[in-house]
PDB file of N, CA and C in Angstrom:
ATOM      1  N   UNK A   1      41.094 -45.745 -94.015  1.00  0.00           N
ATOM      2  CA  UNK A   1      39.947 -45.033 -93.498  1.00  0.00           C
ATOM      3  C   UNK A   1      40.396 -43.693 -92.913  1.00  0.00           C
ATOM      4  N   UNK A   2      39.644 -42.652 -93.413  1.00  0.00           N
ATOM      5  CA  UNK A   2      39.889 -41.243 -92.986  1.00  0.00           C
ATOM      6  C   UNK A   2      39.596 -41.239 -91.444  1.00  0.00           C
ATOM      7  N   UNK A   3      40.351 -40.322 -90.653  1.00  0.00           N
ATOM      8  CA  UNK A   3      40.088 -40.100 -89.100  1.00  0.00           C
ATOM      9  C   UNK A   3      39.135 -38.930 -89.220  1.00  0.00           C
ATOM     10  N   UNK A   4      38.285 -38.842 -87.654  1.00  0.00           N
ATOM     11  CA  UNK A   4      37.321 -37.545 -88.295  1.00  0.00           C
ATOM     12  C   UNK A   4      37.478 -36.771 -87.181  1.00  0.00           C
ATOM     13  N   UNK A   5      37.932 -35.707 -87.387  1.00  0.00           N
ATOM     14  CA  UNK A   5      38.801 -34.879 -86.125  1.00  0.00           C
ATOM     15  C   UNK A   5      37.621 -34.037 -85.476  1.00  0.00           C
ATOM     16  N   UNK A   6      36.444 -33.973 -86.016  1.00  0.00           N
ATOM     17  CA  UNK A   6      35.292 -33.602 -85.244  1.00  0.00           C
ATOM     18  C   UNK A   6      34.727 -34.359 -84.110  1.00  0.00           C
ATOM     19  N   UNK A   7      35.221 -35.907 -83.907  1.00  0.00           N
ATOM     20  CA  UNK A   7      34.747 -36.810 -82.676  1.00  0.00           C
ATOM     21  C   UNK A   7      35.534 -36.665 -82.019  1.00  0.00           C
ATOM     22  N   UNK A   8      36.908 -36.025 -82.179  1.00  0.00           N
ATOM     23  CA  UNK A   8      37.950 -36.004 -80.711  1.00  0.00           C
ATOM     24  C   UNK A   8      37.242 -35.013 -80.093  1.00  0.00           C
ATOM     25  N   UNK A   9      37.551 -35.241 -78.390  1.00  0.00           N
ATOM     26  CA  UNK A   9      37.326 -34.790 -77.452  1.00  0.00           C
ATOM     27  C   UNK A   9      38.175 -33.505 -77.596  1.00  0.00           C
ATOM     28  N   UNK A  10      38.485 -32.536 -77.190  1.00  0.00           N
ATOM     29  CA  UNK A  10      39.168 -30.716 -77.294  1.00  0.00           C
ATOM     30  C   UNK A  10      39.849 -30.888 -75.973  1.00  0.00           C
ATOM     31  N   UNK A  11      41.342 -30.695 -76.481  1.00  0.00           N
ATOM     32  CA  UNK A  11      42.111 -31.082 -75.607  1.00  0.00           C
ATOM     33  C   UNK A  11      42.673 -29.675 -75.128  1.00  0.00           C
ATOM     34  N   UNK A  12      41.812 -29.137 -73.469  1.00  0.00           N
ATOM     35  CA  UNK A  12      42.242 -28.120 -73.286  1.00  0.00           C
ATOM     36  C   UNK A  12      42.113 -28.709 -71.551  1.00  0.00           C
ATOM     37  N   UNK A  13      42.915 -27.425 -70.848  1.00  0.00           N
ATOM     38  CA  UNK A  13      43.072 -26.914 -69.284  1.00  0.00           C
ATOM     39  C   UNK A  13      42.757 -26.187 -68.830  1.00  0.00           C
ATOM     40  N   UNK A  14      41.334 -26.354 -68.187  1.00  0.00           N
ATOM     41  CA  UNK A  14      40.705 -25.060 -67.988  1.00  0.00           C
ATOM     42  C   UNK A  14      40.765 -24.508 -66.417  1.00  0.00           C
ATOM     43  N   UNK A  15      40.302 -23.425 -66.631  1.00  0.00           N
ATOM     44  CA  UNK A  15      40.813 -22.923 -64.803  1.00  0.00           C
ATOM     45  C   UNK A  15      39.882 -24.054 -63.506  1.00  0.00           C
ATOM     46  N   UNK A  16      38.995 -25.362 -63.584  1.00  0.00           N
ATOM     47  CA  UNK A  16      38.217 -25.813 -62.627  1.00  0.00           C
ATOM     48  C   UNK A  16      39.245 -27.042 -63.061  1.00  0.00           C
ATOM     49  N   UNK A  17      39.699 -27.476 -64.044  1.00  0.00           N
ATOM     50  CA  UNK A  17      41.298 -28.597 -63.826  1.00  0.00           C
ATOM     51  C   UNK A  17      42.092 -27.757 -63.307  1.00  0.00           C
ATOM     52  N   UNK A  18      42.624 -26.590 -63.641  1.00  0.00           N
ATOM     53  CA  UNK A  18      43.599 -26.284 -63.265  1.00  0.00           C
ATOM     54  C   UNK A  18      43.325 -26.363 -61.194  1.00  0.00           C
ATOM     55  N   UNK A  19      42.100 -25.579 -60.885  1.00  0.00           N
ATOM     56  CA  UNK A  19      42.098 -25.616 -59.687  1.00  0.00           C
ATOM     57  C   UNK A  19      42.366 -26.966 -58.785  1.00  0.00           C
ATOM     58  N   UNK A  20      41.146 -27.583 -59.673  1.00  0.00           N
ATOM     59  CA  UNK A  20      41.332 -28.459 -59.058  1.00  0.00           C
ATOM     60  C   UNK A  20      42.940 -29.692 -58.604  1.00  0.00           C
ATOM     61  N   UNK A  21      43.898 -29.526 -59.558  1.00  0.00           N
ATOM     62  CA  UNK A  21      44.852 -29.921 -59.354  1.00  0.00           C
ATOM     63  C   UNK A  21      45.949 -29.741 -58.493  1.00  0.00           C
ATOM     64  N   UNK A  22      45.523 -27.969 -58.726  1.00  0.00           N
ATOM     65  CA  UNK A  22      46.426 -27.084 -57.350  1.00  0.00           C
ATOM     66  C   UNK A  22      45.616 -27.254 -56.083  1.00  0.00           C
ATOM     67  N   UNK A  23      44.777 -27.746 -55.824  1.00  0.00           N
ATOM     68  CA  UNK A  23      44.032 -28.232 -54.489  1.00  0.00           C
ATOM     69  C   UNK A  23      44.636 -29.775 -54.153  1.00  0.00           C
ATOM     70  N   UNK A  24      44.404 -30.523 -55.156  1.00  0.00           N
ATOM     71  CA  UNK A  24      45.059 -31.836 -54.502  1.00  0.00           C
ATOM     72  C   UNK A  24      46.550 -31.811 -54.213  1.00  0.00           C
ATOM     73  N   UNK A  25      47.647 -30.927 -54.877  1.00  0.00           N
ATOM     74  CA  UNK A  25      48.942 -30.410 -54.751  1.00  0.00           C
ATOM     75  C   UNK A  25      49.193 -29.990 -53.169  1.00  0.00           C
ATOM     76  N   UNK A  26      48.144 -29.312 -52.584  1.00  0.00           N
ATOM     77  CA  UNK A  26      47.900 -27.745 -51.516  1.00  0.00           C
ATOM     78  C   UNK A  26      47.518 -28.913 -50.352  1.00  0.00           C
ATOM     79  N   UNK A  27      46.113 -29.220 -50.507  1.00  0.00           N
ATOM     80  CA  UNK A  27      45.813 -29.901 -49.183  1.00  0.00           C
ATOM     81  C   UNK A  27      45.463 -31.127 -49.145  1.00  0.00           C
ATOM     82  N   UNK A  28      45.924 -31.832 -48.138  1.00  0.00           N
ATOM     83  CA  UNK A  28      45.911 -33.225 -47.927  1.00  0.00           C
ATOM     84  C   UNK A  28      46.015 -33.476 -46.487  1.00  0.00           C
ATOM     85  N   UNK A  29      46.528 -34.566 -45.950  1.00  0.00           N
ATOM     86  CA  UNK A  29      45.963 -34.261 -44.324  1.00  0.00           C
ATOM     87  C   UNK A  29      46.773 -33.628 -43.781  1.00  0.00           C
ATOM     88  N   UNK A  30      47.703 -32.906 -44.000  1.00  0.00           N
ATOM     89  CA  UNK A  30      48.620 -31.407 -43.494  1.00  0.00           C
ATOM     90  C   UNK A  30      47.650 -30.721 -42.376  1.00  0.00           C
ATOM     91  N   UNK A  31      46.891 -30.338 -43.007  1.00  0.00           N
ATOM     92  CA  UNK A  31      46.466 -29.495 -41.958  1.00  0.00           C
ATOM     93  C   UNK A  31      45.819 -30.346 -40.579  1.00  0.00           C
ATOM     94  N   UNK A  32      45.264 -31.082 -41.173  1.00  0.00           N
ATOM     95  CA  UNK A  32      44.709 -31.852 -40.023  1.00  0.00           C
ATOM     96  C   UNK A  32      45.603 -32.553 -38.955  1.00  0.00           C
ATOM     97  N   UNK A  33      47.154 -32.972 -39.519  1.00  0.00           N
ATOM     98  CA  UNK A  33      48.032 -33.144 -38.785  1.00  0.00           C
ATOM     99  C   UNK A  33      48.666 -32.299 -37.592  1.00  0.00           C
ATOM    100  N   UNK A  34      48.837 -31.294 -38.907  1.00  0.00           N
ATOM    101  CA  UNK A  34      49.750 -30.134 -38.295  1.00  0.00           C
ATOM    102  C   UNK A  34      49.105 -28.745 -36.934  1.00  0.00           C
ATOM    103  N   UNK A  35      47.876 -28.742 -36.873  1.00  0.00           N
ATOM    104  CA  UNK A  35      47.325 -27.825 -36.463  1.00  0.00           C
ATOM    105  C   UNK A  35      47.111 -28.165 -35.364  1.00  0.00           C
ATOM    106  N   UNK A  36      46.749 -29.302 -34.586  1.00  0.00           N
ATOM    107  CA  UNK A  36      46.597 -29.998 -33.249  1.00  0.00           C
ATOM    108  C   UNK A  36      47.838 -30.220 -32.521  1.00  0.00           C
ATOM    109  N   UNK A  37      49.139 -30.675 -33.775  1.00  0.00           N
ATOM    110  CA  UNK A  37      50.385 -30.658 -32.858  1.00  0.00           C
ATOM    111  C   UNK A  37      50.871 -29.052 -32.818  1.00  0.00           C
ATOM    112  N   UNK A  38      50.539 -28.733 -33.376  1.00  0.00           N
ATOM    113  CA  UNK A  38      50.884 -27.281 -33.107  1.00  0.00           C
ATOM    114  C   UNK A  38      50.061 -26.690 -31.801  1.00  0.00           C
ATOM    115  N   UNK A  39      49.061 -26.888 -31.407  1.00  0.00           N
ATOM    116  CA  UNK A  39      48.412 -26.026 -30.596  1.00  0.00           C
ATOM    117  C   UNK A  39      48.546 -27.422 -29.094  1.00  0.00           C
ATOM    118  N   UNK A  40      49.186 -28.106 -29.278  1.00  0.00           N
ATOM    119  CA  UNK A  40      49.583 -29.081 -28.002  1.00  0.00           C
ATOM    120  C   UNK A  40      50.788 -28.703 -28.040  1.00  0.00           C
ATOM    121  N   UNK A  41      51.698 -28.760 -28.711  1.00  0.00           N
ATOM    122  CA  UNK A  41      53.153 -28.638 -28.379  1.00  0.00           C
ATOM    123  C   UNK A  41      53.421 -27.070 -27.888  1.00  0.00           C
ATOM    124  N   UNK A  42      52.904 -25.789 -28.413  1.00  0.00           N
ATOM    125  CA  UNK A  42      52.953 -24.953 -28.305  1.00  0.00           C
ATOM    126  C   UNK A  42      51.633 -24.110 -27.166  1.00  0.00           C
ATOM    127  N   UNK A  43      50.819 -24.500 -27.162  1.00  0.00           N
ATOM    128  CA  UNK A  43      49.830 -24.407 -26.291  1.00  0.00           C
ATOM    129  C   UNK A  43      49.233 -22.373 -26.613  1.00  0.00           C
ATOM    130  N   UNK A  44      48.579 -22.268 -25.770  1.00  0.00           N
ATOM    131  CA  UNK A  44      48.073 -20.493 -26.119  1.00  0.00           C
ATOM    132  C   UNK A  44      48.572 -20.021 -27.051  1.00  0.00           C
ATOM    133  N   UNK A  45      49.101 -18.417 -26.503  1.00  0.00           N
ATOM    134  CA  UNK A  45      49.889 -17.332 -27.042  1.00  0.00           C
ATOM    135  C   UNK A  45      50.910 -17.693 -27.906  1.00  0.00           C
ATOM    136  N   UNK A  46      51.806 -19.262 -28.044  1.00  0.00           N
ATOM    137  CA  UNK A  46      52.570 -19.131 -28.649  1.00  0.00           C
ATOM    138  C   UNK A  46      52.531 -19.385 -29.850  1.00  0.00           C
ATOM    139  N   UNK A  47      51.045 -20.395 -29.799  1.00  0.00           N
ATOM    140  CA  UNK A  47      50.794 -21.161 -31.165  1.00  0.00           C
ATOM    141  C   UNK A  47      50.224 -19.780 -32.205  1.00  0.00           C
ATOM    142  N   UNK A  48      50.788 -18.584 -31.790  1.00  0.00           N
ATOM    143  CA  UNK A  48      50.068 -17.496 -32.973  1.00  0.00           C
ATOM    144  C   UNK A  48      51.438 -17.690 -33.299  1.00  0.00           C
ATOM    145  N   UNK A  49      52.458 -17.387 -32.400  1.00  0.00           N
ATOM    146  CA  UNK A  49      53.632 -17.590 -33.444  1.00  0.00           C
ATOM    147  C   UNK A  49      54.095 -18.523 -34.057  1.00  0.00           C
ATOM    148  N   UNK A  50      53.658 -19.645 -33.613  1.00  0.00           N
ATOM    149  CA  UNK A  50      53.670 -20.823 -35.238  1.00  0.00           C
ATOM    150  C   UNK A  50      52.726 -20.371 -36.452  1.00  0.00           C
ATOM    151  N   UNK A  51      51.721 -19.425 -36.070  1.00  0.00           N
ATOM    152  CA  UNK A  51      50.951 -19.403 -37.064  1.00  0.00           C
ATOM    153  C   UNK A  51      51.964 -18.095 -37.872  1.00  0.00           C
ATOM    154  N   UNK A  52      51.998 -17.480 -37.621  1.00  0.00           N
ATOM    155  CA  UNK A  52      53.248 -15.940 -37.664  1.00  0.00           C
ATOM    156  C   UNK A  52      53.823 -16.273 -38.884  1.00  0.00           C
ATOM    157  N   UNK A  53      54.967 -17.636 -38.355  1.00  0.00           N
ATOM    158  CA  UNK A  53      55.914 -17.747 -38.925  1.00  0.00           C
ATOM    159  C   UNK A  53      55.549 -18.799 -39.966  1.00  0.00           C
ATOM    160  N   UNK A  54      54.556 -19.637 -40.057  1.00  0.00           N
ATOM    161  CA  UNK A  54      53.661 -20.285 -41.318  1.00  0.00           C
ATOM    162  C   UNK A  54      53.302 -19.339 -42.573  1.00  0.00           C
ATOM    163  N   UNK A  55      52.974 -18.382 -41.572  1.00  0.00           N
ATOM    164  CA  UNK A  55      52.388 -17.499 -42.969  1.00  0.00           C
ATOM    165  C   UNK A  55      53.629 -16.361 -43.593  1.00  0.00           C
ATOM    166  N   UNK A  56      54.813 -16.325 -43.183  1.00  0.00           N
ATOM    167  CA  UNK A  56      55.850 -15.680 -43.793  1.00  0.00           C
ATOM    168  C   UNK A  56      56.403 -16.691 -44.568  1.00  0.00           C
ATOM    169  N   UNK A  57      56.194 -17.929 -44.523  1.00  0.00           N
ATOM    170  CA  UNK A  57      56.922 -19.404 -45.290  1.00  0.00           C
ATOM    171  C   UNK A  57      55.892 -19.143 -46.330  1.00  0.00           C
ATOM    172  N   UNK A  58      54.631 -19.436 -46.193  1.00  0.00           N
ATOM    173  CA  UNK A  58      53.632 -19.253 -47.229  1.00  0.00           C
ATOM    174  C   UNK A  58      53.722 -18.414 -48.270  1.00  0.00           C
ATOM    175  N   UNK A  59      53.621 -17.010 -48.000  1.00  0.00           N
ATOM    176  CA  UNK A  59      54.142 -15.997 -48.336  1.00  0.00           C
ATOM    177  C   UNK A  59      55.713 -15.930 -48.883  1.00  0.00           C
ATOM    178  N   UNK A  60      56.469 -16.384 -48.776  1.00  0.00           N
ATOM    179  CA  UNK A  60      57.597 -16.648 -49.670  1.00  0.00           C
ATOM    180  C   UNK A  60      57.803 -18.066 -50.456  1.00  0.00           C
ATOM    181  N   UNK A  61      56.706 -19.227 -50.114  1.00  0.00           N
ATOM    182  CA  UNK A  61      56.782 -20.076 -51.501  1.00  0.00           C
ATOM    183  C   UNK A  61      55.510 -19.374 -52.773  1.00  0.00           C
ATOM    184  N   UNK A  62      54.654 -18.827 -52.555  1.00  0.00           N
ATOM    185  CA  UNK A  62      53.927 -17.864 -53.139  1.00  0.00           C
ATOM    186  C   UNK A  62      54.600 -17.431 -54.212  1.00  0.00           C
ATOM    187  N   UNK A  63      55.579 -16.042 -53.450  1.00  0.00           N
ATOM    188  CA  UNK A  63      56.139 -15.428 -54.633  1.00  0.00           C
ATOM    189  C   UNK A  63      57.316 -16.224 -55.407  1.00  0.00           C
ATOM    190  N   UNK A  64      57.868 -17.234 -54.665  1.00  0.00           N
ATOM    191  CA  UNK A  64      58.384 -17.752 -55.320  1.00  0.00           C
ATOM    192  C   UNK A  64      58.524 -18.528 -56.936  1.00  0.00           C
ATOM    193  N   UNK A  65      57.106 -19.221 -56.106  1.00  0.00           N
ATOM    194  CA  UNK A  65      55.668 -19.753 -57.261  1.00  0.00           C
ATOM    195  C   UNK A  65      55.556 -19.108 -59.001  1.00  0.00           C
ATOM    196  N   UNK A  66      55.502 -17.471 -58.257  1.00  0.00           N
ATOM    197  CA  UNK A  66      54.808 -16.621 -58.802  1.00  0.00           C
ATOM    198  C   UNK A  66      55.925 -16.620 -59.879  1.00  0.00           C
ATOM    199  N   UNK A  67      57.640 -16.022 -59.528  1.00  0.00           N
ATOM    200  CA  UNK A  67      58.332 -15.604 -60.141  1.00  0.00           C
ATOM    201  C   UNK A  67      58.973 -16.865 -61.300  1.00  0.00           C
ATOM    202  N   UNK A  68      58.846 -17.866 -60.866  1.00  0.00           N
ATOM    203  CA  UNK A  68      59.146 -19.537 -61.401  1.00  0.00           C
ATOM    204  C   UNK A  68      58.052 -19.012 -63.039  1.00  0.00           C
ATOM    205  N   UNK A  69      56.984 -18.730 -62.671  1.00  0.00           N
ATOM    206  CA  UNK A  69      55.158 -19.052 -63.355  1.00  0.00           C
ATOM    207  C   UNK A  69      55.979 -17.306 -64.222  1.00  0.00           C
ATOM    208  N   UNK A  70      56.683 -16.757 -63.463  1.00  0.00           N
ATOM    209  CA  UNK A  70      55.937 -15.419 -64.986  1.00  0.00           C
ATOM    210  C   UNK A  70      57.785 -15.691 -65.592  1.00  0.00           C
ATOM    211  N   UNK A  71      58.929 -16.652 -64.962  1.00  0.00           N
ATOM    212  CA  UNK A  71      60.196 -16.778 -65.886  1.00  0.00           C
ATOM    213  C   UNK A  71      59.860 -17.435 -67.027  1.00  0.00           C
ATOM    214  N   UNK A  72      59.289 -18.785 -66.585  1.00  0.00           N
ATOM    215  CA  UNK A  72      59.077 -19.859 -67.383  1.00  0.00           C
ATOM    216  C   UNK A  72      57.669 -20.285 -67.993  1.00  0.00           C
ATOM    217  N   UNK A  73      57.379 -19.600 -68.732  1.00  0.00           N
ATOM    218  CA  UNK A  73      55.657 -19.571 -69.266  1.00  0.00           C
ATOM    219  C   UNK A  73      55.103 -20.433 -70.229  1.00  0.00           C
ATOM    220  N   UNK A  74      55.574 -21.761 -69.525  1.00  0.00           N
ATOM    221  CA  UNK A  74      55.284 -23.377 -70.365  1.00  0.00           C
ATOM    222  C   UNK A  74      54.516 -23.674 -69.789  1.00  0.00           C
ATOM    223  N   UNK A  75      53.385 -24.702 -70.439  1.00  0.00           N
ATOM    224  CA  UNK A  75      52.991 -25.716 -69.007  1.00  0.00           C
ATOM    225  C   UNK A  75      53.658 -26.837 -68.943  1.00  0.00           C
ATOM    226  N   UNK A  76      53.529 -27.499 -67.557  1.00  0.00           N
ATOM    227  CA  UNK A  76      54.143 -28.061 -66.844  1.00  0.00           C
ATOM    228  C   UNK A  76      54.184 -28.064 -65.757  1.00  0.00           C
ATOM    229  N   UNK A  77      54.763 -26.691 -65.311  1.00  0.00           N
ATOM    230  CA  UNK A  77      54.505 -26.796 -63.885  1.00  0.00           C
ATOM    231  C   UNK A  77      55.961 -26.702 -63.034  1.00  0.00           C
ATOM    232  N   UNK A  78      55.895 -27.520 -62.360  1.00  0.00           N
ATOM    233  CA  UNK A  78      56.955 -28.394 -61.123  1.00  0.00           C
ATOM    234  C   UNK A  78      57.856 -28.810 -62.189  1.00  0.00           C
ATOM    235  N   UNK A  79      57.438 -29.713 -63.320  1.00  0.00           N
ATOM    236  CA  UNK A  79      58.315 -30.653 -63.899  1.00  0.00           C
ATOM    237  C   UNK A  79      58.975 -29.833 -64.764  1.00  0.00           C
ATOM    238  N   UNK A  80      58.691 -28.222 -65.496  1.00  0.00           N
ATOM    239  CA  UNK A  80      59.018 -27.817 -66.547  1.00  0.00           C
ATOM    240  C   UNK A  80      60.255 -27.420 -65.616  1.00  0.00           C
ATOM    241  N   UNK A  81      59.530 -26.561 -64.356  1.00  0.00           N
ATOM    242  CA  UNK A  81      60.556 -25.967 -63.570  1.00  0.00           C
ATOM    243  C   UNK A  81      61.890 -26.829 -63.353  1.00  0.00           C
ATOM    244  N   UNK A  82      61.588 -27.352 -62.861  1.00  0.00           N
ATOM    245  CA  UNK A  82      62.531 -28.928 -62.701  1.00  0.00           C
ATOM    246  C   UNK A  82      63.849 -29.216 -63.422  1.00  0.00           C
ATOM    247  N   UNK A  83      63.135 -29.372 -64.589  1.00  0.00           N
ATOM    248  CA  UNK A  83      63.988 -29.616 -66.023  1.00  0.00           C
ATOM    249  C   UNK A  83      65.067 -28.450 -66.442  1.00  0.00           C
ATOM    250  N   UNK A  84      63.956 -27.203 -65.991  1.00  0.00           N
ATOM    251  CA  UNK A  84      64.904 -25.627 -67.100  1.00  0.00           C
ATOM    252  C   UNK A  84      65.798 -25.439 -65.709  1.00  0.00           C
ATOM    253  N   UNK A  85      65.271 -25.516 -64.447  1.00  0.00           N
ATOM    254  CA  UNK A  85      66.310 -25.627 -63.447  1.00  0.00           C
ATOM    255  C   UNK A  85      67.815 -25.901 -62.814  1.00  0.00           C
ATOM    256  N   UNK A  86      67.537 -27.473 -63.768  1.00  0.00           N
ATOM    257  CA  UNK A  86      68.929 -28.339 -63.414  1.00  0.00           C
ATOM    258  C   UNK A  86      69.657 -28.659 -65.117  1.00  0.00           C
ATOM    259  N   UNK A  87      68.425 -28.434 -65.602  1.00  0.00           N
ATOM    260  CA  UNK A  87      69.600 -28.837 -67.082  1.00  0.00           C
ATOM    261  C   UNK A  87      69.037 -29.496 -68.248  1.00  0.00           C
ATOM    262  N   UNK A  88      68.325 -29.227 -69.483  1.00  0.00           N
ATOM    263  CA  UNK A  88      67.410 -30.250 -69.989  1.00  0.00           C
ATOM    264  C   UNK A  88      68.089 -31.714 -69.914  1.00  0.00           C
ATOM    265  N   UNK A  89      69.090 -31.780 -70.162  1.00  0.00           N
ATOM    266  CA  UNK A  89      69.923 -32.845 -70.366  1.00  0.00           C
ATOM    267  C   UNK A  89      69.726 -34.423 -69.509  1.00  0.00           C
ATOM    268  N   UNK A  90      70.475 -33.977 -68.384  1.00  0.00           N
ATOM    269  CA  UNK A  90      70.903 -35.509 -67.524  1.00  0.00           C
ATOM    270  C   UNK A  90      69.675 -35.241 -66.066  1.00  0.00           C
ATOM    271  N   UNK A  91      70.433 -34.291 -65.507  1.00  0.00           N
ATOM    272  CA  UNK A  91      69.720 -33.634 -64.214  1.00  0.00           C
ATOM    273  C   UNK A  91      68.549 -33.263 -64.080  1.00  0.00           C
ATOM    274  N   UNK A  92      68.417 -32.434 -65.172  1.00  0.00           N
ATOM    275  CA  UNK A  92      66.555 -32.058 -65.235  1.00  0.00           C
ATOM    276  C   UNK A  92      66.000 -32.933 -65.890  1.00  0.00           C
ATOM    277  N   UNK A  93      66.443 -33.809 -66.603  1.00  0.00           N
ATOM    278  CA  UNK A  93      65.590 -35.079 -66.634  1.00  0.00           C
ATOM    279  C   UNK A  93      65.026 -36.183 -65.798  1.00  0.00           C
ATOM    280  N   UNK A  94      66.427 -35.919 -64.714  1.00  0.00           N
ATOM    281  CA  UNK A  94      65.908 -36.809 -63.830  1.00  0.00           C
ATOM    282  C   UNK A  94      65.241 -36.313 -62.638  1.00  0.00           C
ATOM    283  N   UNK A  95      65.480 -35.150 -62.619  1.00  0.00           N
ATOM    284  CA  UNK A  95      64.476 -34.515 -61.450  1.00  0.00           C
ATOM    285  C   UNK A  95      63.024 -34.391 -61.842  1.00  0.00           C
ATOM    286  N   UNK A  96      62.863 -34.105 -63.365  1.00  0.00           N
ATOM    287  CA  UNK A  96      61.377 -34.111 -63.521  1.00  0.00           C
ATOM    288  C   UNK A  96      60.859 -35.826 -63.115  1.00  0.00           C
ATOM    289  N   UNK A  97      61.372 -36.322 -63.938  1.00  0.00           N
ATOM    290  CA  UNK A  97      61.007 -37.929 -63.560  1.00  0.00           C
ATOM    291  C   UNK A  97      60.856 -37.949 -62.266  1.00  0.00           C
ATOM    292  N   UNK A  98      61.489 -38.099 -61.083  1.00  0.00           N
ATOM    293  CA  UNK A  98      61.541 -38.279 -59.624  1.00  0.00           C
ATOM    294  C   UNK A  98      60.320 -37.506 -59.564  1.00  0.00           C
ATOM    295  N   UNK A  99      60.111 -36.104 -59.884  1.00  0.00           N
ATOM    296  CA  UNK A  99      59.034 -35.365 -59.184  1.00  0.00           C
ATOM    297  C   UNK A  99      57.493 -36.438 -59.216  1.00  0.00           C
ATOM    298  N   UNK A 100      57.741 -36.644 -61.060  1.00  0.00           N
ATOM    299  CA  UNK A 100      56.303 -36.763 -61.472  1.00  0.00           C
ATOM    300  C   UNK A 100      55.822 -38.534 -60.804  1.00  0.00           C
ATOM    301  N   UNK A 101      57.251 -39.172 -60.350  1.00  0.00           N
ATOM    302  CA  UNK A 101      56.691 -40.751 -60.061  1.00  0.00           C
ATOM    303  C   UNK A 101      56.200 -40.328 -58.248  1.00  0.00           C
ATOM    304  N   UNK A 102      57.001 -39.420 -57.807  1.00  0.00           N
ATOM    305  CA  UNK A 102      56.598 -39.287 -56.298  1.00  0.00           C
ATOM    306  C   UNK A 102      55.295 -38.367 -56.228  1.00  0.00           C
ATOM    307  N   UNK A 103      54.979 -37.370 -57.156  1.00  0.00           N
ATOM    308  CA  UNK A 103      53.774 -37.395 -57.309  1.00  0.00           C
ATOM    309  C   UNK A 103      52.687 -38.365 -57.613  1.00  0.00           C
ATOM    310  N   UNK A 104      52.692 -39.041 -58.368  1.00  0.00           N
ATOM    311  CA  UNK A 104      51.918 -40.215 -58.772  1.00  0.00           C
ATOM    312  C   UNK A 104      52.077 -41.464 -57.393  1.00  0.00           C
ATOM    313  N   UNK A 105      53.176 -41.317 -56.961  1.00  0.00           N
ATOM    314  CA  UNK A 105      53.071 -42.594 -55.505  1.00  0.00           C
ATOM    315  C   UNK A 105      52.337 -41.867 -54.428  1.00  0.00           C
ATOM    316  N   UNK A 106      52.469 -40.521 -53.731  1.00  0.00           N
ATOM    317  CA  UNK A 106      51.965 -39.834 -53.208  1.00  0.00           C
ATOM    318  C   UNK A 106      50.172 -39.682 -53.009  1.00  0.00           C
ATOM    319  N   UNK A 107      49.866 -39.723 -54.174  1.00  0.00           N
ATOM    320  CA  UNK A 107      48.254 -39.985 -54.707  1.00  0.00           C
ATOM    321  C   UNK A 107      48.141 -41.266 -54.449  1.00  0.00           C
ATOM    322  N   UNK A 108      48.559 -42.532 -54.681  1.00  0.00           N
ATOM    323  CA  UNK A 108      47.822 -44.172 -54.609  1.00  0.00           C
ATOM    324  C   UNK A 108      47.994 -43.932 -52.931  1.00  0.00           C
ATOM    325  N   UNK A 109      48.795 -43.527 -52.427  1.00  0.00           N
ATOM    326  CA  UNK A 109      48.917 -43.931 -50.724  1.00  0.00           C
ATOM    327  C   UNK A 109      47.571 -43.180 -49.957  1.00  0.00           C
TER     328      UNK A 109
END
């Protein structure tokens, strides 16, 4: 029996997956953690400089991001990075693996 390639579904990634994926990646209860111990442990005036120095970290995984995204222009992601990183071989095999199962455990918890 012939397959009829007009009933498959169109296997694409569009920018509202893409967002949406880099949102579940981005925020999770981080902020909700982090922002109360920050403004108790640090209290007033100082908690701008936790904020200061958040946003120079931000700002350098960003471009980091950025320069990873315009070396390596696969998709993938994390895992491609991963792989062309350490080595297709032994190392970047196993770092993509590790990434993608602690991603996937990360989500059920």
């Amino acid at each position: 029996m012939k397959r009829d390639d007009a009933m498959e579904p169109e296997r694409r990634f569009g920018l509202l997956q893409a967002t949406a994926l880099n949102m579940s990646n981005m925020l999770g209860a981080g902020p909700f953690i982090t922002i109360p111990a920050l403004m108790v442990t640090m209290g007033g005036p100082q908690s701008m400089l936790g904020w200061g120095v958040a946003l120079i970290l931000a700002l350098a995984d960003g471009l980091v991001w950025s320069e990873l995204g315009a070396a390596l222009q696969k998709s993938g992601g994390s895992y491609v990075y991963l792989r062309e990183g350490y080595g297709r071989e032994k190392w970047g095999r196993c770092m993509g693996f590790l990434f993608i199962w602690q991603f996937i455990l990360l989500r059920l918890v």
